[in-house]
PDB file of N, CA and C in Angstrom:
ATOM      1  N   UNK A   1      22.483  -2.069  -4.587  1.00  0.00           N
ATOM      2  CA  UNK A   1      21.119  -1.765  -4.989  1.00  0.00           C
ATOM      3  C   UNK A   1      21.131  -0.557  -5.900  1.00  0.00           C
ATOM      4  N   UNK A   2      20.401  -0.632  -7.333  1.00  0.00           N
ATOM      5  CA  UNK A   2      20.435   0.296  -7.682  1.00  0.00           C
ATOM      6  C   UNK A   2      19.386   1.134  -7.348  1.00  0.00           C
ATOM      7  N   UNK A   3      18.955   2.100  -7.082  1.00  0.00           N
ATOM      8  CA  UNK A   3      18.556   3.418  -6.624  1.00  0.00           C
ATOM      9  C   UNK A   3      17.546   4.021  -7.599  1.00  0.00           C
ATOM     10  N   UNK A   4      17.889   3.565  -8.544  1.00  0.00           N
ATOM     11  CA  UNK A   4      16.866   4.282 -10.068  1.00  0.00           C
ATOM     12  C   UNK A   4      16.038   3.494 -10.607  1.00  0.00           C
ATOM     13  N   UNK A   5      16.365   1.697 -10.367  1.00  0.00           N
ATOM     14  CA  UNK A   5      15.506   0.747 -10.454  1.00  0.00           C
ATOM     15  C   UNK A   5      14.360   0.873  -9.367  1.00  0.00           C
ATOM     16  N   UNK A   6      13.009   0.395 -10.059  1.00  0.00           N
ATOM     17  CA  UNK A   6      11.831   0.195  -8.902  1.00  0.00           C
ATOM     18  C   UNK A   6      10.801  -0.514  -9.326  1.00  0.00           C
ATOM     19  N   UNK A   7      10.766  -1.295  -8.492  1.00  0.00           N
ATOM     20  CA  UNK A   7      10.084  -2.407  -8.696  1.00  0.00           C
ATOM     21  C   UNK A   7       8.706  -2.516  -8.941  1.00  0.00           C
ATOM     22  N   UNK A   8       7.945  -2.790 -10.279  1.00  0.00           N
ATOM     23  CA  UNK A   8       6.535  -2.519 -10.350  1.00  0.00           C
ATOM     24  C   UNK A   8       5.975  -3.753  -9.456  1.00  0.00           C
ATOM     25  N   UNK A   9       4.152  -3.368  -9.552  1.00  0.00           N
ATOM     26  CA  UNK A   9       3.206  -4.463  -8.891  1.00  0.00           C
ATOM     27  C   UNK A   9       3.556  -5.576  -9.216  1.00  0.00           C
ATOM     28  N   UNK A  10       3.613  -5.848 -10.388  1.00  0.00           N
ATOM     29  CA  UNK A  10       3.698  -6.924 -11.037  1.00  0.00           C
ATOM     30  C   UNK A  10       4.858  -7.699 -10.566  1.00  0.00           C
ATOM     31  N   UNK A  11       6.370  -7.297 -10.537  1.00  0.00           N
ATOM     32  CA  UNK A  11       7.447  -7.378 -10.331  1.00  0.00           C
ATOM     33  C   UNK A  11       7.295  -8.523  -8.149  1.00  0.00           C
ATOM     34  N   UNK A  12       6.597  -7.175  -7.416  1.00  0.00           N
ATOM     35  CA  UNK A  12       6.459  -7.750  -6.471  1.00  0.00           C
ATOM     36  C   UNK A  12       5.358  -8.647  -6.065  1.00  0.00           C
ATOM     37  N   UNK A  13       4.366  -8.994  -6.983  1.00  0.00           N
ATOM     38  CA  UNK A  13       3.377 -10.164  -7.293  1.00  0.00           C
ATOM     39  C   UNK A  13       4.086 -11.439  -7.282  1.00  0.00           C
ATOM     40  N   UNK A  14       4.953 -11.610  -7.842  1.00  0.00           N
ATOM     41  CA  UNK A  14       5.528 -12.624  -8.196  1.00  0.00           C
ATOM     42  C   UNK A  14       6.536 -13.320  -7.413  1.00  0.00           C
ATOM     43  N   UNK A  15       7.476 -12.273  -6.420  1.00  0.00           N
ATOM     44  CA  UNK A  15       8.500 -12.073  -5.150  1.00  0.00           C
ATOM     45  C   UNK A  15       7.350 -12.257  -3.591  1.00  0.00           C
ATOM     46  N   UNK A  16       6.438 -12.333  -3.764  1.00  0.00           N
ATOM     47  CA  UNK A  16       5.410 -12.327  -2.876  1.00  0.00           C
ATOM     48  C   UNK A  16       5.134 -13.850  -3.268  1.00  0.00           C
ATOM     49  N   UNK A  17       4.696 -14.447  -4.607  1.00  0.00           N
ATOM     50  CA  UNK A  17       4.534 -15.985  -5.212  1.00  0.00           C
ATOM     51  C   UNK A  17       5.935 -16.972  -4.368  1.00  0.00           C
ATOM     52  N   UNK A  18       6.838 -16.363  -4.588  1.00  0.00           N
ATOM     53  CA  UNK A  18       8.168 -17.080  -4.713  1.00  0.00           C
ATOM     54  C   UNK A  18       8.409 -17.249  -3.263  1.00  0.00           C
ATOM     55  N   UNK A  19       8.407 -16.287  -2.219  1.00  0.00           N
ATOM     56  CA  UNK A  19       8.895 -16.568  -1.078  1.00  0.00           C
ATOM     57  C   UNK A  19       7.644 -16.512   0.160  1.00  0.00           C
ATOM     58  N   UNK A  20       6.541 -17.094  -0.632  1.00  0.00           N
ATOM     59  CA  UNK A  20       6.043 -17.371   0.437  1.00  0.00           C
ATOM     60  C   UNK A  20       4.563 -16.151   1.335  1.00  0.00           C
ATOM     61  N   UNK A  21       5.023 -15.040   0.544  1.00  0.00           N
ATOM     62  CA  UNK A  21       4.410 -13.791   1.380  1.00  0.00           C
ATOM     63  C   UNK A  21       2.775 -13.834   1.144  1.00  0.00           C
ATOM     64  N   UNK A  22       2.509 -13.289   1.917  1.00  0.00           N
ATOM     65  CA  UNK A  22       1.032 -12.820   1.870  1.00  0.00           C
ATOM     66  C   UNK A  22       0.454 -11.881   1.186  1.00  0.00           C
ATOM     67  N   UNK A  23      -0.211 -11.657   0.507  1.00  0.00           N
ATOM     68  CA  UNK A  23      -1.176 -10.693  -0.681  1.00  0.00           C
ATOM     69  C   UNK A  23      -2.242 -10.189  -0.186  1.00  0.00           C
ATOM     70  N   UNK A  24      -2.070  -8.860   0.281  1.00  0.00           N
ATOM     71  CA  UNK A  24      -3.162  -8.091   1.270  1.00  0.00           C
ATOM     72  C   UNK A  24      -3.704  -6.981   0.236  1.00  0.00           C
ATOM     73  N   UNK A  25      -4.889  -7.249   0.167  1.00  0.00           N
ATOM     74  CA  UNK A  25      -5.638  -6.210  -0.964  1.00  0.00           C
ATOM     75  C   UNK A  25      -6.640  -5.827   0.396  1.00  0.00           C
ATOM     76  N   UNK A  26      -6.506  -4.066   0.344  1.00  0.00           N
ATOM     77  CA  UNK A  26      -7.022  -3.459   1.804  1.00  0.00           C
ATOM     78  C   UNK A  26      -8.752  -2.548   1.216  1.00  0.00           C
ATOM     79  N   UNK A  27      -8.779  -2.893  -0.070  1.00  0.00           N
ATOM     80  CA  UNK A  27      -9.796  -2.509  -0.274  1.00  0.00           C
ATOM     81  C   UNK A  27     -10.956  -2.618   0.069  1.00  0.00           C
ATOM     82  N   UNK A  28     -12.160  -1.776  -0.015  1.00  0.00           N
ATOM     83  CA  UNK A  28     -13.450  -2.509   0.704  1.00  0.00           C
ATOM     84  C   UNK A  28     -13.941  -3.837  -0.533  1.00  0.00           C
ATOM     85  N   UNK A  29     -14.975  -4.241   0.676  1.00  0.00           N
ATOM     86  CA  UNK A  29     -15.306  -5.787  -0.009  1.00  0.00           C
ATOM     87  C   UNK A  29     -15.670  -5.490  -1.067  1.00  0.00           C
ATOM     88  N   UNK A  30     -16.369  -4.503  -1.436  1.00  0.00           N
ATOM     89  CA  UNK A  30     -17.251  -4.146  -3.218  1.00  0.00           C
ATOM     90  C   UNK A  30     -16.277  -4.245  -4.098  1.00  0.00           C
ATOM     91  N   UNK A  31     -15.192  -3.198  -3.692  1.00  0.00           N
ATOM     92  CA  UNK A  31     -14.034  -3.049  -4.717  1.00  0.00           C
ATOM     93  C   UNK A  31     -13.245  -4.563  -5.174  1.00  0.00           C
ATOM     94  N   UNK A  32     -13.087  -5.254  -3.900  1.00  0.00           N
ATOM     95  CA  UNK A  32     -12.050  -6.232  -3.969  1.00  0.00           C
ATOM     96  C   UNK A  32     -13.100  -7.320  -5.009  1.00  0.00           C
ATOM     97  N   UNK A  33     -14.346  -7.104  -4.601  1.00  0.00           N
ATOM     98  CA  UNK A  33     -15.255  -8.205  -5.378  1.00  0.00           C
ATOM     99  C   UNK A  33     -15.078  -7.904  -7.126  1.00  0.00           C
ATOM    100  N   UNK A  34     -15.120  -6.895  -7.396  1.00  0.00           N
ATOM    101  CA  UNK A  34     -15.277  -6.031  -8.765  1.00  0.00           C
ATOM    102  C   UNK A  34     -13.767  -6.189  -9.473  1.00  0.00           C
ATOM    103  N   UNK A  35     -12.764  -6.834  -9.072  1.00  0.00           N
ATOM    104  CA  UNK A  35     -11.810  -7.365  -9.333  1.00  0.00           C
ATOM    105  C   UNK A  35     -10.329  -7.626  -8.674  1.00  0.00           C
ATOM    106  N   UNK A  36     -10.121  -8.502  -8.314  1.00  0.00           N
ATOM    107  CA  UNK A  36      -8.318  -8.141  -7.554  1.00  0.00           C
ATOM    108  C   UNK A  36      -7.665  -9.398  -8.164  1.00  0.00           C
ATOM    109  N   UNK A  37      -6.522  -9.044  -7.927  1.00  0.00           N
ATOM    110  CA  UNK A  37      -5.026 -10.080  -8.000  1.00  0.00           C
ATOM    111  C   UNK A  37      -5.545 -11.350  -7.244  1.00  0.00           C
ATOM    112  N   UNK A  38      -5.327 -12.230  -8.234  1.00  0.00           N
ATOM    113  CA  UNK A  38      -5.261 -13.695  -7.733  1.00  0.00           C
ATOM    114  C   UNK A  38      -4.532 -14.113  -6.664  1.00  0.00           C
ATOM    115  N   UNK A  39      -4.952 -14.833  -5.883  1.00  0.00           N
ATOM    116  CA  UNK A  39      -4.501 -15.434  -4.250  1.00  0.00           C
ATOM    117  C   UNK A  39      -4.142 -14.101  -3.793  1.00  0.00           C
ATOM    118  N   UNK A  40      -5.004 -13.155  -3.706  1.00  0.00           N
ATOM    119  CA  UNK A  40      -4.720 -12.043  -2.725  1.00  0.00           C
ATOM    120  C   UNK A  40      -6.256 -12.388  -1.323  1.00  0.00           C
ATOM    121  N   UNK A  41      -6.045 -12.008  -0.392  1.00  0.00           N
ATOM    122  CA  UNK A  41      -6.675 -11.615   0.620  1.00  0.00           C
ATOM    123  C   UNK A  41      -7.131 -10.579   1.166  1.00  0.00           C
ATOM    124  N   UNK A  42      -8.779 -10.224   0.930  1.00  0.00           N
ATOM    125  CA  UNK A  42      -9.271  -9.178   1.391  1.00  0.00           C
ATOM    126  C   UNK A  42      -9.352  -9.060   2.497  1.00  0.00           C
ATOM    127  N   UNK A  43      -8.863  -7.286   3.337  1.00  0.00           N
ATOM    128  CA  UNK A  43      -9.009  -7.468   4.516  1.00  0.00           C
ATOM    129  C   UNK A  43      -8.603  -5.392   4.503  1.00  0.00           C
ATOM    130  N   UNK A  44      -9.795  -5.254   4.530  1.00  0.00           N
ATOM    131  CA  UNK A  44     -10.244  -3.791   3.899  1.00  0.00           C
ATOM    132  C   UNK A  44      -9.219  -2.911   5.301  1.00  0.00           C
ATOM    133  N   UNK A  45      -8.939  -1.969   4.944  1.00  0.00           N
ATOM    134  CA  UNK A  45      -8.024  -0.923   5.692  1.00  0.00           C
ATOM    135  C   UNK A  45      -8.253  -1.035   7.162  1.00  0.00           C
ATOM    136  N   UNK A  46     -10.004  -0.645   6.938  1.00  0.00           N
ATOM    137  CA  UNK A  46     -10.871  -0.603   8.429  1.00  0.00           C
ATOM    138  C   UNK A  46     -10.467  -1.787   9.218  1.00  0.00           C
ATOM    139  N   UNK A  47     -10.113  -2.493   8.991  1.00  0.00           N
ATOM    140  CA  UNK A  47     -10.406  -4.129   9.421  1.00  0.00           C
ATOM    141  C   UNK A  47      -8.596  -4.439   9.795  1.00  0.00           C
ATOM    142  N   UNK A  48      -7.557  -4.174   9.323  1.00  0.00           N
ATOM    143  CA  UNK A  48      -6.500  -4.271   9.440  1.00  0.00           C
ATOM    144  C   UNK A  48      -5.882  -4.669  11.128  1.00  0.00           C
ATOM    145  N   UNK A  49      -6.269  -4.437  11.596  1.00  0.00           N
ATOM    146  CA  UNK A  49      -5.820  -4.650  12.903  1.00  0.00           C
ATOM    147  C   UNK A  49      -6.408  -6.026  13.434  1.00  0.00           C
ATOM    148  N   UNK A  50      -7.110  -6.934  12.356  1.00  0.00           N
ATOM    149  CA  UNK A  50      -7.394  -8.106  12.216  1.00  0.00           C
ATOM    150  C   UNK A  50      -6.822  -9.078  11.645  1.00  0.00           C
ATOM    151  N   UNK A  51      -5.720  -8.705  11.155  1.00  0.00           N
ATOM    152  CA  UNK A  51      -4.507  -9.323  10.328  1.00  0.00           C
ATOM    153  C   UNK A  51      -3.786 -10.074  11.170  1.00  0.00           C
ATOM    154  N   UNK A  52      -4.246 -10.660  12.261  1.00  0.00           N
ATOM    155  CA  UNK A  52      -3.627 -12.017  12.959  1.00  0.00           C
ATOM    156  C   UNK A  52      -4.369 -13.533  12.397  1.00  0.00           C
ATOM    157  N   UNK A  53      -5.646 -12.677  11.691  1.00  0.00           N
ATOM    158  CA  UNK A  53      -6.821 -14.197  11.165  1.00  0.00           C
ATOM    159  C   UNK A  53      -6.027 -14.648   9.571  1.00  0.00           C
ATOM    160  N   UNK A  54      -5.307 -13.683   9.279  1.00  0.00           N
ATOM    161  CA  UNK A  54      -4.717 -14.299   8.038  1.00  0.00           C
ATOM    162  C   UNK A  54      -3.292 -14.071   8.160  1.00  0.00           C
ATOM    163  N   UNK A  55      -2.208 -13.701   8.486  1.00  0.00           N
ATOM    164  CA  UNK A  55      -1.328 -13.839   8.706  1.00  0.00           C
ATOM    165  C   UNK A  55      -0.747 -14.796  10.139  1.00  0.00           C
ATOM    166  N   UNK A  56       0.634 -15.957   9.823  1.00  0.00           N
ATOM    167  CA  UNK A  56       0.904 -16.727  10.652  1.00  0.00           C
ATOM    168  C   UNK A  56       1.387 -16.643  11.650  1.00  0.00           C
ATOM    169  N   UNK A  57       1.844 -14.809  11.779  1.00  0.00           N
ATOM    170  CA  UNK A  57       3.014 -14.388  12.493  1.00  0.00           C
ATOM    171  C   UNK A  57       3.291 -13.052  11.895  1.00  0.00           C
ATOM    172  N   UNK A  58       4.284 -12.309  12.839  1.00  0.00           N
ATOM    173  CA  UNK A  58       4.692 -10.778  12.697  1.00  0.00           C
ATOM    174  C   UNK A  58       6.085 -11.458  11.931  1.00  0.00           C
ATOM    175  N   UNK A  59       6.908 -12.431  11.043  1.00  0.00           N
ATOM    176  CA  UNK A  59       7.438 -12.469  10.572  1.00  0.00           C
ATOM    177  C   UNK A  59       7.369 -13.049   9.099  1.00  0.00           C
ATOM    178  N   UNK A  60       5.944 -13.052   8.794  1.00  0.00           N
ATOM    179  CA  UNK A  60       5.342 -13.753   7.115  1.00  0.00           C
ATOM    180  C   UNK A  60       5.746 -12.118   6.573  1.00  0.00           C
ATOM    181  N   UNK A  61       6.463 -12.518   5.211  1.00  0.00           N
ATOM    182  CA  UNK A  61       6.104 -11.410   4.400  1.00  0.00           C
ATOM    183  C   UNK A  61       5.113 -10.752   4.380  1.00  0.00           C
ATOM    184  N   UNK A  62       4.627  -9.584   3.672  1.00  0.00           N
ATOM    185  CA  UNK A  62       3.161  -9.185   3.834  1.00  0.00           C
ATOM    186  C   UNK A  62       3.657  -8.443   2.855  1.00  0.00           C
ATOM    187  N   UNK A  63       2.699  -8.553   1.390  1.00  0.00           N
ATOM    188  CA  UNK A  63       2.655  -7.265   0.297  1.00  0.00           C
ATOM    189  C   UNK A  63       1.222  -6.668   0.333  1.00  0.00           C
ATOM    190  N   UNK A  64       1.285  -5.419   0.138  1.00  0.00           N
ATOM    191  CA  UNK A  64      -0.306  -4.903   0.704  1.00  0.00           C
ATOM    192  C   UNK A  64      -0.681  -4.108  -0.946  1.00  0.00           C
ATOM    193  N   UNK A  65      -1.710  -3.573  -1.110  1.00  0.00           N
ATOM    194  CA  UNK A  65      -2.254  -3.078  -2.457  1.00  0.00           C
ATOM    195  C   UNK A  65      -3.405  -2.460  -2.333  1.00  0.00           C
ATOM    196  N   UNK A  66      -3.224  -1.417  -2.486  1.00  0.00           N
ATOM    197  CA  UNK A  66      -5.288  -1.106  -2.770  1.00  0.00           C
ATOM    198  C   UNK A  66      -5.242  -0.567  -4.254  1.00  0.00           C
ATOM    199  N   UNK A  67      -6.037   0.717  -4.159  1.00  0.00           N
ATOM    200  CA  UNK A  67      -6.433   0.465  -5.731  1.00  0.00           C
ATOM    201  C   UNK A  67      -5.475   1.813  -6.158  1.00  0.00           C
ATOM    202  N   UNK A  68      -4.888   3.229  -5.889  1.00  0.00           N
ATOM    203  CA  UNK A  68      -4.139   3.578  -6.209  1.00  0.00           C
ATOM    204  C   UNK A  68      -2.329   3.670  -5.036  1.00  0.00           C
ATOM    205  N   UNK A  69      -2.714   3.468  -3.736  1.00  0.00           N
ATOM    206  CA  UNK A  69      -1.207   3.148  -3.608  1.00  0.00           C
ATOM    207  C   UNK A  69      -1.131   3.807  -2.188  1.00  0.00           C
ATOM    208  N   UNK A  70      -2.489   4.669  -1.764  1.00  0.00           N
ATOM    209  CA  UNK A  70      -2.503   5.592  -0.326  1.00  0.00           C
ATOM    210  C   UNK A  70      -2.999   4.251   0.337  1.00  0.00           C
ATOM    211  N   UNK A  71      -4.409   3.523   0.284  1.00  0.00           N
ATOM    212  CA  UNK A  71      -4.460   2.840   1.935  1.00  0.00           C
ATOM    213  C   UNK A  71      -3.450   1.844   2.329  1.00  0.00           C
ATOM    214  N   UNK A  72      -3.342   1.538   1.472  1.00  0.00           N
ATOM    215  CA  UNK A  72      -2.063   1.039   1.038  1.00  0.00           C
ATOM    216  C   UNK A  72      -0.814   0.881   2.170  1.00  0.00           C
ATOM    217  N   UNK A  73      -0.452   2.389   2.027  1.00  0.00           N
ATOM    218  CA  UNK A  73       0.505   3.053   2.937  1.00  0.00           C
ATOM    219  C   UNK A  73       0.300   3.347   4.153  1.00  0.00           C
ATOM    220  N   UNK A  74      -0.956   3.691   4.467  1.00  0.00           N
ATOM    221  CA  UNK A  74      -1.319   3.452   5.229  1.00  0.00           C
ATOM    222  C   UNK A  74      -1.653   2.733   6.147  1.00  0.00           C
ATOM    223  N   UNK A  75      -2.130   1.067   5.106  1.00  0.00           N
ATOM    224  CA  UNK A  75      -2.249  -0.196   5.939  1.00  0.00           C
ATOM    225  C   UNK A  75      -0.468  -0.511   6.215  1.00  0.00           C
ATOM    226  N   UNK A  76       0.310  -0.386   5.769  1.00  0.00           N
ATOM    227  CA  UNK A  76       1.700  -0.612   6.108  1.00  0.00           C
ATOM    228  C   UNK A  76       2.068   0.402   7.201  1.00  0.00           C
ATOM    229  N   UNK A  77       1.787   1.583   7.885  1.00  0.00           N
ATOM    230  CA  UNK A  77       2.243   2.209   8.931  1.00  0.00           C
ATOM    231  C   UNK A  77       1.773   1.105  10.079  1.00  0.00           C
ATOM    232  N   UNK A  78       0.180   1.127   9.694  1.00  0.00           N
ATOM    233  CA  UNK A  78      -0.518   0.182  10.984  1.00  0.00           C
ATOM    234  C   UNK A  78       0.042  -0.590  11.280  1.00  0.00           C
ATOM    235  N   UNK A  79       0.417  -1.196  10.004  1.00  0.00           N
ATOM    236  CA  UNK A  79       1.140  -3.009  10.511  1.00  0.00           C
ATOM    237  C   UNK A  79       2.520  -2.697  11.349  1.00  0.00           C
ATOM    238  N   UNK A  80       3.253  -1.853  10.534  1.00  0.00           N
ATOM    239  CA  UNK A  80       4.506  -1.388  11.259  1.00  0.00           C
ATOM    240  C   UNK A  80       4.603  -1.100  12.762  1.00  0.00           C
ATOM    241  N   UNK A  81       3.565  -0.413  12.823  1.00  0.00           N
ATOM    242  CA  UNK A  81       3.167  -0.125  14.621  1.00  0.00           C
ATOM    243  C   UNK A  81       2.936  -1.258  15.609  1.00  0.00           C
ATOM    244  N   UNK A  82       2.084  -2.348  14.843  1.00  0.00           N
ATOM    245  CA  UNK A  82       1.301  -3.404  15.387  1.00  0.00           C
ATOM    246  C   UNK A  82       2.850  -4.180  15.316  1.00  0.00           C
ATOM    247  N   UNK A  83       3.917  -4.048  15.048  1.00  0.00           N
ATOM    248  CA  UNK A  83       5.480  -4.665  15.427  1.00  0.00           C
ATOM    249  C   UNK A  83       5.562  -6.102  14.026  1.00  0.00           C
ATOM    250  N   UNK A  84       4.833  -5.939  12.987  1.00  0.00           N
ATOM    251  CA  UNK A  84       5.144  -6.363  11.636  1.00  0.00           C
ATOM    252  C   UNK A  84       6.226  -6.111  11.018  1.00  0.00           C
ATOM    253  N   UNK A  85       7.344  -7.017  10.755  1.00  0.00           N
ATOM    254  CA  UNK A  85       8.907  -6.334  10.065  1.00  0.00           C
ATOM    255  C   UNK A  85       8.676  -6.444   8.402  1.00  0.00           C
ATOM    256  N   UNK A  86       8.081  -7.378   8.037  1.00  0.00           N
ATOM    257  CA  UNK A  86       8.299  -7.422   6.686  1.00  0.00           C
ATOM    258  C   UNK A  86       7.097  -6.951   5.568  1.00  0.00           C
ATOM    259  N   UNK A  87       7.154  -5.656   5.368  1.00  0.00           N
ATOM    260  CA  UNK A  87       5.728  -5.066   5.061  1.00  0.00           C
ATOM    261  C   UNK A  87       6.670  -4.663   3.762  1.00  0.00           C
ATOM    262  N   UNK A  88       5.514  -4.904   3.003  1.00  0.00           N
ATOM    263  CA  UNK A  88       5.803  -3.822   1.163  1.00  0.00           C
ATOM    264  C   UNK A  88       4.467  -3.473   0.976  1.00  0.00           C
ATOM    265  N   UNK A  89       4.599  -1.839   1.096  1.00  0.00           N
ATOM    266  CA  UNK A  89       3.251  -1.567  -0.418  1.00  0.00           C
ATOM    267  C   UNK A  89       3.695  -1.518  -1.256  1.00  0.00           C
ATOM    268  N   UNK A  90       3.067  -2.450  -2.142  1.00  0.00           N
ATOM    269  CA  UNK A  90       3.143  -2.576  -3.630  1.00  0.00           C
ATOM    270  C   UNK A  90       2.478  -1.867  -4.458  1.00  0.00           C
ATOM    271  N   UNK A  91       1.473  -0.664  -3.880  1.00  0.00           N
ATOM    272  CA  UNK A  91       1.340   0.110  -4.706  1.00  0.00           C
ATOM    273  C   UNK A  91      -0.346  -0.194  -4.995  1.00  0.00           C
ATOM    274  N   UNK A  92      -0.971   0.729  -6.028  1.00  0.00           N
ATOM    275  CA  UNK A  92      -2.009   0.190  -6.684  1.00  0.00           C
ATOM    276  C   UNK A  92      -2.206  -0.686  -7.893  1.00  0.00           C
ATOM    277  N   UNK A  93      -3.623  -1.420  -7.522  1.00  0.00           N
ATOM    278  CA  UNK A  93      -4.623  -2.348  -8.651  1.00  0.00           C
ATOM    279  C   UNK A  93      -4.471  -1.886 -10.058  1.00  0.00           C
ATOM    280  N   UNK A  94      -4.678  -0.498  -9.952  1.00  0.00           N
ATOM    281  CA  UNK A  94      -4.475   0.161 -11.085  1.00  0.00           C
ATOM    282  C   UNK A  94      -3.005   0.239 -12.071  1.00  0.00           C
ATOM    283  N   UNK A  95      -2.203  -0.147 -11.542  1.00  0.00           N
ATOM    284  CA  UNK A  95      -1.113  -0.548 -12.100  1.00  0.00           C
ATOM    285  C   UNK A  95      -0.274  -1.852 -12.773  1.00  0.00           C
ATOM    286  N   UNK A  96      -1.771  -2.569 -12.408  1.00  0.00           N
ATOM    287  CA  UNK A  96      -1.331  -4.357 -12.590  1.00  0.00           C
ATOM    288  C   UNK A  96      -1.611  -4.640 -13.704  1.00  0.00           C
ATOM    289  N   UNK A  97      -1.099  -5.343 -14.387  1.00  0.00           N
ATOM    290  CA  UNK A  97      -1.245  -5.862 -16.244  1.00  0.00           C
ATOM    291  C   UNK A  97      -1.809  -7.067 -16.256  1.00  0.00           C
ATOM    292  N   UNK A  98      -1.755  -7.875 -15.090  1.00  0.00           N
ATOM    293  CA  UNK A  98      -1.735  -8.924 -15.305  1.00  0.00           C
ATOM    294  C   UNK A  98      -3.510  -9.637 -14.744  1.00  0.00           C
ATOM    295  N   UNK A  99      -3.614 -11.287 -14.464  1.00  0.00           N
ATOM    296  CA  UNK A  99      -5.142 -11.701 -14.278  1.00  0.00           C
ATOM    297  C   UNK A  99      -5.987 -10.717 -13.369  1.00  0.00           C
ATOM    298  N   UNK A 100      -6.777 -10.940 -13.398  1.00  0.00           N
ATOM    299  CA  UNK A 100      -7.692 -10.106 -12.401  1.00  0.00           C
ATOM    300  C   UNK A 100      -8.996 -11.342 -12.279  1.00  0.00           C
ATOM    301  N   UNK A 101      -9.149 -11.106 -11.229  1.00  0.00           N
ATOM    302  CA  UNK A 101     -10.174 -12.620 -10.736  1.00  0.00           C
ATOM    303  C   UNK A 101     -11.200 -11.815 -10.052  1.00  0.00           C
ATOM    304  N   UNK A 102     -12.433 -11.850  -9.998  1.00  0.00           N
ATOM    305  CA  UNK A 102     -14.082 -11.805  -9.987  1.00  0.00           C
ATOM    306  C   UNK A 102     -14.818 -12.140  -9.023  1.00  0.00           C
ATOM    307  N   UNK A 103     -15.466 -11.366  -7.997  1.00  0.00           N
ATOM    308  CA  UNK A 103     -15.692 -12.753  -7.211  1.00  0.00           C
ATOM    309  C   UNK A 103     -14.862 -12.613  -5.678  1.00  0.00           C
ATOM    310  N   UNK A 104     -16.009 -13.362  -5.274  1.00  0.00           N
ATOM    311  CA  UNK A 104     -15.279 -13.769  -3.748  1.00  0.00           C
ATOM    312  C   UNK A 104     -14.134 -14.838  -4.137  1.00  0.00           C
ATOM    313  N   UNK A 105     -13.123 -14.710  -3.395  1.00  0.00           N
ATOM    314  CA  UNK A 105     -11.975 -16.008  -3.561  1.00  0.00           C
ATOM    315  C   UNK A 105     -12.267 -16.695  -3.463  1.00  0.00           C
ATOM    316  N   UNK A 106     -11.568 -18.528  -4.101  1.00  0.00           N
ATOM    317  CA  UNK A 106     -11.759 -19.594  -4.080  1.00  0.00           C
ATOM    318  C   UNK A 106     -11.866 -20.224  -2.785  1.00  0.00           C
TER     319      UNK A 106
END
């Protein structure tokens, strides 16, 4: 592993696409409405300990995101505690280049 490489949002958007993981945007509902990452799942910081209604199991990937990169980290301690192994913050919204979708999800 190199050490100096690091992986942007974008980078783990796509590693989250590929194997399956879950896309946890922890923002509140206003924010997440006002724009987020496609096939992500709102499920605001407060609410986190509710992450059995969208996740299949304490062994689904889980990439988490808010809008600069703290609840973020935060929603990943929780999960960690709650006995979740495969947690990434990916950081913040604010860092993403890519679609941004409008709106309650499909």
């Amino acid at each position: 592993m190199n050490l100096f490489s690091r992986k942007s949002i974008v980078d783990w958007v796509e590693e989250a696409r590929l194997n399956g993981g879950l896309l946890i945007d922890v923002r509140t509902p206003e924010e997440y409405r006002s724009g987020h990452i496609p096939g992500s799942v709102n499920l605001p910081l407060n609410h986190i300990t509710l992450i059995e209604s969208v996740a299949s199991g304490q062994s689904v990937p889980i990439y988490v995101y808010c809008l600069s990169g703290g609840r973020s980290a935060r929603a990943c301690s929780l999960l960690s505690r709650m006995g979740y192994k495969k947690i990434q913050n990916i950081g913040g919204i604010l860092s993403w280049r890519g679609e941004i979708e409008k709106g309650e999800p499909a």
